[in-house]
PDB file of N, CA and C in Angstrom:
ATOM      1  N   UNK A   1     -10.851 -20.957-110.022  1.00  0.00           N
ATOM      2  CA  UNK A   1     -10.189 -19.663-110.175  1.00  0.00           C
ATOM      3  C   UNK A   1      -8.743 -19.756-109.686  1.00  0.00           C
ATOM      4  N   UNK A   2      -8.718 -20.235-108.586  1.00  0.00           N
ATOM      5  CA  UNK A   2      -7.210 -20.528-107.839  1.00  0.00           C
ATOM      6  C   UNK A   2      -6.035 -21.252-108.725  1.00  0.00           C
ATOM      7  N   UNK A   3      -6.905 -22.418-109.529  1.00  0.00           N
ATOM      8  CA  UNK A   3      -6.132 -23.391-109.954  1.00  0.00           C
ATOM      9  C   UNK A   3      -5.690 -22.797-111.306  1.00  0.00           C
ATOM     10  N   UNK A   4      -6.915 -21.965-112.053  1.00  0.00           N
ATOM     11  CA  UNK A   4      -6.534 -21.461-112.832  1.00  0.00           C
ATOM     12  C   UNK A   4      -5.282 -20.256-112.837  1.00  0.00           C
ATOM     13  N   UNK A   5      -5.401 -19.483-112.147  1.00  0.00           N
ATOM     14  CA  UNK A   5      -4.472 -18.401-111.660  1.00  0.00           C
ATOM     15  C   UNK A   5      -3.097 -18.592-111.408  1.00  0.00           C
ATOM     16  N   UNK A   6      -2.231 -20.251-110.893  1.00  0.00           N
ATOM     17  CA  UNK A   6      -1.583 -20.931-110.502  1.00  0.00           C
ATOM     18  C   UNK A   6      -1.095 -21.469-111.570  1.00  0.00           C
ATOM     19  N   UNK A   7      -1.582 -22.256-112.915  1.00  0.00           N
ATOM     20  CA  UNK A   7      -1.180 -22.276-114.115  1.00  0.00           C
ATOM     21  C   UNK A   7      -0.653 -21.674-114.708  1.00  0.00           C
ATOM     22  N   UNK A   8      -1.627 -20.217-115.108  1.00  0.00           N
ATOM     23  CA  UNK A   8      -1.114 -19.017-115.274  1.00  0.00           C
ATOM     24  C   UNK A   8       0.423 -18.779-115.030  1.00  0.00           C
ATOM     25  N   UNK A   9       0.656 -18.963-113.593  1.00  0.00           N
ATOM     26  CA  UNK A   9       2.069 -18.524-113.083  1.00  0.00           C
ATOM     27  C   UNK A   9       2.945 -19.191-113.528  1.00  0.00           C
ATOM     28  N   UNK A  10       2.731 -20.493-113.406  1.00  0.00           N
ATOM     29  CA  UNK A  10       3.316 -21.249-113.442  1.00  0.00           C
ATOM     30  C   UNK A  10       3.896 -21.260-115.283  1.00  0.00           C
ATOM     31  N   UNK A  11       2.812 -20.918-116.012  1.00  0.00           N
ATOM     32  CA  UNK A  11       3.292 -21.052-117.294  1.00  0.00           C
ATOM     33  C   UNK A  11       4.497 -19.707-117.752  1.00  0.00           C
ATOM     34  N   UNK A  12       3.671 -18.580-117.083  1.00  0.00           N
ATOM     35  CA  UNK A  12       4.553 -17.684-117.258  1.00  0.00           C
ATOM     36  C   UNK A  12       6.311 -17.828-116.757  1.00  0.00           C
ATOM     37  N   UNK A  13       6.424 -18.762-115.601  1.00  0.00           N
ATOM     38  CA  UNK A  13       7.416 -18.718-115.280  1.00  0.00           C
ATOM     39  C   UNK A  13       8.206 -19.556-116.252  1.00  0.00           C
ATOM     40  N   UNK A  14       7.791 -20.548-116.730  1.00  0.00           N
ATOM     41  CA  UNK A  14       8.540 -21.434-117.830  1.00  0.00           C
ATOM     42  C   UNK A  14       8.719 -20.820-118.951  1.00  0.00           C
ATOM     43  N   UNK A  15       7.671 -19.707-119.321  1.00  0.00           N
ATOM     44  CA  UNK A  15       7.880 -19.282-120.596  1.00  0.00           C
ATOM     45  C   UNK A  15       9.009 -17.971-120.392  1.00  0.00           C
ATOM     46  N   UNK A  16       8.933 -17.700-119.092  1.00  0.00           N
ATOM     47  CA  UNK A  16      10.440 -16.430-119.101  1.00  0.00           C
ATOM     48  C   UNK A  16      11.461 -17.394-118.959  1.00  0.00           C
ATOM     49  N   UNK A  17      11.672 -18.551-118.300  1.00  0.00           N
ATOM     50  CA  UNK A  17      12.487 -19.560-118.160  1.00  0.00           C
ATOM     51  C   UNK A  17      13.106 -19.442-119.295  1.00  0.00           C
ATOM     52  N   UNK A  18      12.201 -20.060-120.550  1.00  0.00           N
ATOM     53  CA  UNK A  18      12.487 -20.863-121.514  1.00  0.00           C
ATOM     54  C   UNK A  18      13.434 -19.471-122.907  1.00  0.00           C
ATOM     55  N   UNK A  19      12.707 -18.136-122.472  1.00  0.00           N
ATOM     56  CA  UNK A  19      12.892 -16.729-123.088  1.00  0.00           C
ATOM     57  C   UNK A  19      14.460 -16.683-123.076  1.00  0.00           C
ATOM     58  N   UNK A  20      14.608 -16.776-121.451  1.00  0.00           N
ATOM     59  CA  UNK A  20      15.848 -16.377-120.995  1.00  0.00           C
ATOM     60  C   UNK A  20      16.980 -17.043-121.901  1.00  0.00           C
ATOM     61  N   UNK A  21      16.889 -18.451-121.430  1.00  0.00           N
ATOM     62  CA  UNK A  21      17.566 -19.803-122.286  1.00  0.00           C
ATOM     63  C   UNK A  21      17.793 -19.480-123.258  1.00  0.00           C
ATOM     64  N   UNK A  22      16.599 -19.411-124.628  1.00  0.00           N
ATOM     65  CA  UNK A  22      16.650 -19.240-125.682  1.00  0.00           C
ATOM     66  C   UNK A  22      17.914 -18.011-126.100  1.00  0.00           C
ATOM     67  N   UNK A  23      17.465 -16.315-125.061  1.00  0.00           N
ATOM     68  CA  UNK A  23      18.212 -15.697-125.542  1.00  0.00           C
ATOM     69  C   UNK A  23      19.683 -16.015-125.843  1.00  0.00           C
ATOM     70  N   UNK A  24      19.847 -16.484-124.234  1.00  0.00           N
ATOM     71  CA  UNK A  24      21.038 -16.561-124.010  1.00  0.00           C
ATOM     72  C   UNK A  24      22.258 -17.660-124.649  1.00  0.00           C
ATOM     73  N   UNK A  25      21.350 -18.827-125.272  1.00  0.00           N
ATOM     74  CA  UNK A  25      21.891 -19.809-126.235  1.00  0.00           C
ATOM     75  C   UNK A  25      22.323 -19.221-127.253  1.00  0.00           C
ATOM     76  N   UNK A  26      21.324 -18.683-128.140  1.00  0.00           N
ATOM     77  CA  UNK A  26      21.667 -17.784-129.246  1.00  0.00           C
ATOM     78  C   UNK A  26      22.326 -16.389-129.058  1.00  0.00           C
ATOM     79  N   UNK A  27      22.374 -15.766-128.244  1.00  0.00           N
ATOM     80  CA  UNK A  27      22.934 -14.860-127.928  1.00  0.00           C
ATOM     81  C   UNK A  27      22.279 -13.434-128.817  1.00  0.00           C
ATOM     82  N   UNK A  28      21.725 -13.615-129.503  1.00  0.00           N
ATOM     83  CA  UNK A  28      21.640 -12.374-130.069  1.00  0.00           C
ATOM     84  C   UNK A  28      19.859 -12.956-130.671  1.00  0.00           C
ATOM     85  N   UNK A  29      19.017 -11.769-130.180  1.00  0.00           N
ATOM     86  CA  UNK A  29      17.508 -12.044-130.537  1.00  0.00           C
ATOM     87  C   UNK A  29      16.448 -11.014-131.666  1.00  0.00           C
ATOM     88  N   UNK A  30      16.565 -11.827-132.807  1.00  0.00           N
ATOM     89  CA  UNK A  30      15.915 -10.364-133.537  1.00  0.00           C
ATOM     90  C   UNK A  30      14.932  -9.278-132.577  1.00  0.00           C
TER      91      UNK A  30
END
């Protein structure tokens, strides 16, 4: 449960990471 829960975070944080990046490369997001 722990380890799972910790992934979780962990993915979420890369995937706002990766959100952010993206927006901000392209600058403009449909």
């Amino acid at each position: 449960m722990l380890s799972l829960n910790k992934f979780v975070c962990l993915n979420i944080l890369f995937y706002c990471s990766f959100d952010l990046g993206s927006v901000a490369d392209s600058g403009t997001n449909s």
